[in-house]
Protein backbone atom coordinates (compact mmCIF):
# COMPACT_ATOMS: atom_id res chain seq x y z
CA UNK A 1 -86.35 6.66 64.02
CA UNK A 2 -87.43 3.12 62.54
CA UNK A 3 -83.91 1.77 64.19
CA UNK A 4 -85.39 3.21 67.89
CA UNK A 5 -88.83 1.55 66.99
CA UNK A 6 -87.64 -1.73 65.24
CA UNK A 7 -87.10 -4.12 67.87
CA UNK A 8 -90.75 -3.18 69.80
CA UNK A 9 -92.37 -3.67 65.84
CA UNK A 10 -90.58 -6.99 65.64
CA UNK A 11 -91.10 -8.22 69.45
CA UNK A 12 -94.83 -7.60 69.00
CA UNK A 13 -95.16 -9.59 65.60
CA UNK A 14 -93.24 -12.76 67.15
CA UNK A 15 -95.83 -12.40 69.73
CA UNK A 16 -98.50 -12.74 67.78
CA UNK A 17 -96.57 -15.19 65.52
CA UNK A 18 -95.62 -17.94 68.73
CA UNK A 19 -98.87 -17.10 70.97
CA UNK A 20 -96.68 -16.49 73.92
CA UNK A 21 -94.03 -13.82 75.29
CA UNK A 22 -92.00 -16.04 76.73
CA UNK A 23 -91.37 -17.96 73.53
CA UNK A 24 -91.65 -15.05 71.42
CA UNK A 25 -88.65 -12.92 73.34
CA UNK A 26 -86.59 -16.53 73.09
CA UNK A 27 -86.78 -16.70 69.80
CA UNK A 28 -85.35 -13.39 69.44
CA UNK A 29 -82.42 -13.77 71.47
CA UNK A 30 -81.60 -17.43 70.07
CA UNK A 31 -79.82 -18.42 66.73
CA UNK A 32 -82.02 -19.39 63.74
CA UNK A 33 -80.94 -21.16 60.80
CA UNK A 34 -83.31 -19.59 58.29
CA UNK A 35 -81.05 -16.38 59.25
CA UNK A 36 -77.72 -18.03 58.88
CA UNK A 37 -77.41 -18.62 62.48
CA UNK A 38 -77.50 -15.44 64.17
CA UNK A 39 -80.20 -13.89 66.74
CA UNK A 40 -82.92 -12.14 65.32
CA UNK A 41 -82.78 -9.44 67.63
CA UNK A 42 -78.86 -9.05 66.32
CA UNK A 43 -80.24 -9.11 62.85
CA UNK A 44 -82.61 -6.23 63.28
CA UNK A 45 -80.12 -3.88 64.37
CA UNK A 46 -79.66 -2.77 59.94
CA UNK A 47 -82.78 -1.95 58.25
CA UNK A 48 -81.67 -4.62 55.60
CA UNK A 49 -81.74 -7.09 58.63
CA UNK A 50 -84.91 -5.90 60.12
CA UNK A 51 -86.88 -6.75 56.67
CA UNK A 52 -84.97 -10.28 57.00
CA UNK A 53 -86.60 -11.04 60.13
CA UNK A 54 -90.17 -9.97 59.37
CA UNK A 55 -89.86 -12.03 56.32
CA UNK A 56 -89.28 -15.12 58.30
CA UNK A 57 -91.69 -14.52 61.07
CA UNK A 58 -94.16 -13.78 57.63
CA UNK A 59 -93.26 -17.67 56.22
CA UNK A 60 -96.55 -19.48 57.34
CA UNK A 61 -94.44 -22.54 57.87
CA UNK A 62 -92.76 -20.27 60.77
CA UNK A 63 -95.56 -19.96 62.40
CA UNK A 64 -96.87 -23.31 63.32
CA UNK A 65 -93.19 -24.51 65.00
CA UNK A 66 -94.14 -21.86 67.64
């Protein structure tokens, strides 16, 4: 169930993380080095992934590049 519900959970924090949609969604879809290059939205397909992403939208340092 958390794998169906993931991505929405995730989408909505980099929302409130970046401000916007728009730069939220690319964010998801584009390679970032604090996960060794690959797309968040690839990394939050594993559980183990998931928690990787939410940690790095968490970093407060994140949130002021968006």
């Amino acid at each position: 169930a958390d794998a169906l519900t993931r991505p929405r959970r995730l989408a909505a924090a980099a929302r409130r993380v970046f401000g916007r949609a728009g730069l939220a969604d690319e964010w998801l879809r584009l390679p970032d080095p604090e996960l060794d290059g690959e797309a968040p939205i690839r990394m939050a397909r594993t559980d183990l992934g998931g928690r990787e992403v939410e940690a790095v939208l968490g970093r407060p340092e994140h949130g002021a590049r968006g």
